[in-house]
Protein backbone atom coordinates (compact mmCIF):
# COMPACT_ATOMS: atom_id res chain seq x y z
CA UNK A 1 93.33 67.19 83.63
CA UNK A 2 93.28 67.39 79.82
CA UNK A 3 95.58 69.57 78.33
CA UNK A 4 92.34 71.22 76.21
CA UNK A 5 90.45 71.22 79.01
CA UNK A 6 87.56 73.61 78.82
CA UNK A 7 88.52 75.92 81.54
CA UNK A 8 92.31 76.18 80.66
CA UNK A 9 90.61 76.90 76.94
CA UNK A 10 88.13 79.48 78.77
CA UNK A 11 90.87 81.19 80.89
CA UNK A 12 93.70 81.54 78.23
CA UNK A 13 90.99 83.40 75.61
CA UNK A 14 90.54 85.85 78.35
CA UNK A 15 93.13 86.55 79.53
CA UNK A 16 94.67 86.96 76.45
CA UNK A 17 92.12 89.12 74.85
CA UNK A 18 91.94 91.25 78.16
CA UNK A 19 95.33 91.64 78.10
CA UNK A 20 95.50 92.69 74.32
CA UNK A 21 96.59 95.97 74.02
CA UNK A 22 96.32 97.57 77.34
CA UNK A 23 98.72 99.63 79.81
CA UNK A 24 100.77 96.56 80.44
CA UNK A 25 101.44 95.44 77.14
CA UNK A 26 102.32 99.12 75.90
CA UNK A 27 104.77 99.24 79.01
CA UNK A 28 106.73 96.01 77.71
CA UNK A 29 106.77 97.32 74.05
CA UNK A 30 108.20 100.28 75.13
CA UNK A 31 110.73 98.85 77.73
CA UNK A 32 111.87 96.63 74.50
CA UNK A 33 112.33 99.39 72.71
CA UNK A 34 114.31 101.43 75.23
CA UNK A 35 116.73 98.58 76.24
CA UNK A 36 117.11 96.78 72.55
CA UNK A 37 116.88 93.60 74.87
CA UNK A 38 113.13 92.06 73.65
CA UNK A 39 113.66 88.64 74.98
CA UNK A 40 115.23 89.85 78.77
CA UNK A 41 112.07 92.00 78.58
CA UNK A 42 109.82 89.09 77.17
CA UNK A 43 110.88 86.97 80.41
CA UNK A 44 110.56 89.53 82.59
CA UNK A 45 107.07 90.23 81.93
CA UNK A 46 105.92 86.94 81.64
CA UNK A 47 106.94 86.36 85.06
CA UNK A 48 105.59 89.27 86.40
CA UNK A 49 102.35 87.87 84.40
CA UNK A 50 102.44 84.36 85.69
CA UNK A 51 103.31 85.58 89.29
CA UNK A 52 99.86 87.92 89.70
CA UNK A 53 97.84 85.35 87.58
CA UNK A 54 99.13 82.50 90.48
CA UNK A 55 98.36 84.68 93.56
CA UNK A 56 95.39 85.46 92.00
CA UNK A 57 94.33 81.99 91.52
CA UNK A 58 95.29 80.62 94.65
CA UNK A 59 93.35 83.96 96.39
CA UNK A 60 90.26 83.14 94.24
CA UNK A 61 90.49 79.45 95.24
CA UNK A 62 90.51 80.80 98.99
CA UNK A 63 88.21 83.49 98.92
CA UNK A 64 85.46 81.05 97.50
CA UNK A 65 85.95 78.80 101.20
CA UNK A 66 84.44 82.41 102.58
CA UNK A 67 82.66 84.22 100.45
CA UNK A 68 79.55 82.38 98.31
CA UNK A 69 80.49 81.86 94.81
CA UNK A 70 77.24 83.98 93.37
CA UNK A 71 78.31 87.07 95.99
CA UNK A 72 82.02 86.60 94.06
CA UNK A 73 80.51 86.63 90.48
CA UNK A 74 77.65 89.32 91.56
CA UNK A 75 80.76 91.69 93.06
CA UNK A 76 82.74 90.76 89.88
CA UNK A 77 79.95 91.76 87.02
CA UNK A 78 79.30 95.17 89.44
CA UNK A 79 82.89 95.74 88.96
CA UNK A 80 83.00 95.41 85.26
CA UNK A 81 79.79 97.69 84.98
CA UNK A 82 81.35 100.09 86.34
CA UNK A 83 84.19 99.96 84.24
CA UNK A 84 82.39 99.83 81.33
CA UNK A 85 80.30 102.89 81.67
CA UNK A 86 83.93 104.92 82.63
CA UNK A 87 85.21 104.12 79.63
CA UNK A 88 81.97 104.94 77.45
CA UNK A 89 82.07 108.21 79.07
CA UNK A 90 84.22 110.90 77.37
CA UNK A 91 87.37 112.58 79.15
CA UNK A 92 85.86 115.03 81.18
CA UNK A 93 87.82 118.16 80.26
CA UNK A 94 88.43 121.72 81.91
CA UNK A 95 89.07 124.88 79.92
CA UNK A 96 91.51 126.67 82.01
């Protein structure tokens, strides 16, 4: 394995742009903040990254033994569909 190889290339731009800015990443900033301890924060989250990106990885590389790769990728684009017309939908709102 080549240390540019295309899929470590193809799996570190998106996981890195997925992960800009959202719940997880506002969580650490603020725990940094709080504690005045950025790099005990730093290593805490990037274990807590690398742990659910390796159990994820070694469930995706199990899952495909069972379930067809196109079924996987199908289920996958649903998902993000879904997601993506939640989030282009306004806050629904009540007037109390």
């Amino acid at each position: 394995m080549k240390i540019l190889d295309p899929i470590i290339i193809s799996t570190f731009s998106t996981v890195f742009l997925a992960e800009l800015g959202d719940k997880t990443q506002l969580a650490t900033v603020a725990m940094s903040a709080k504690s005045k301890k950025p790099l005990a924060v730093f290593l805490g989250s990037c274990s807590a990254l690398v742990l659910a990106c390796f159990i994820a990885a070694l469930a995706g590389g199990s899952i495909t033994s069972i379930i067809p790769d196109i079924v996987l990728k199908s289920l996958a684009a649903i998902g993000f569909i879904y997601l993506g017309i939640n989030l282009l939908n306004p806050i629904n709102t009540t007037k109390e």
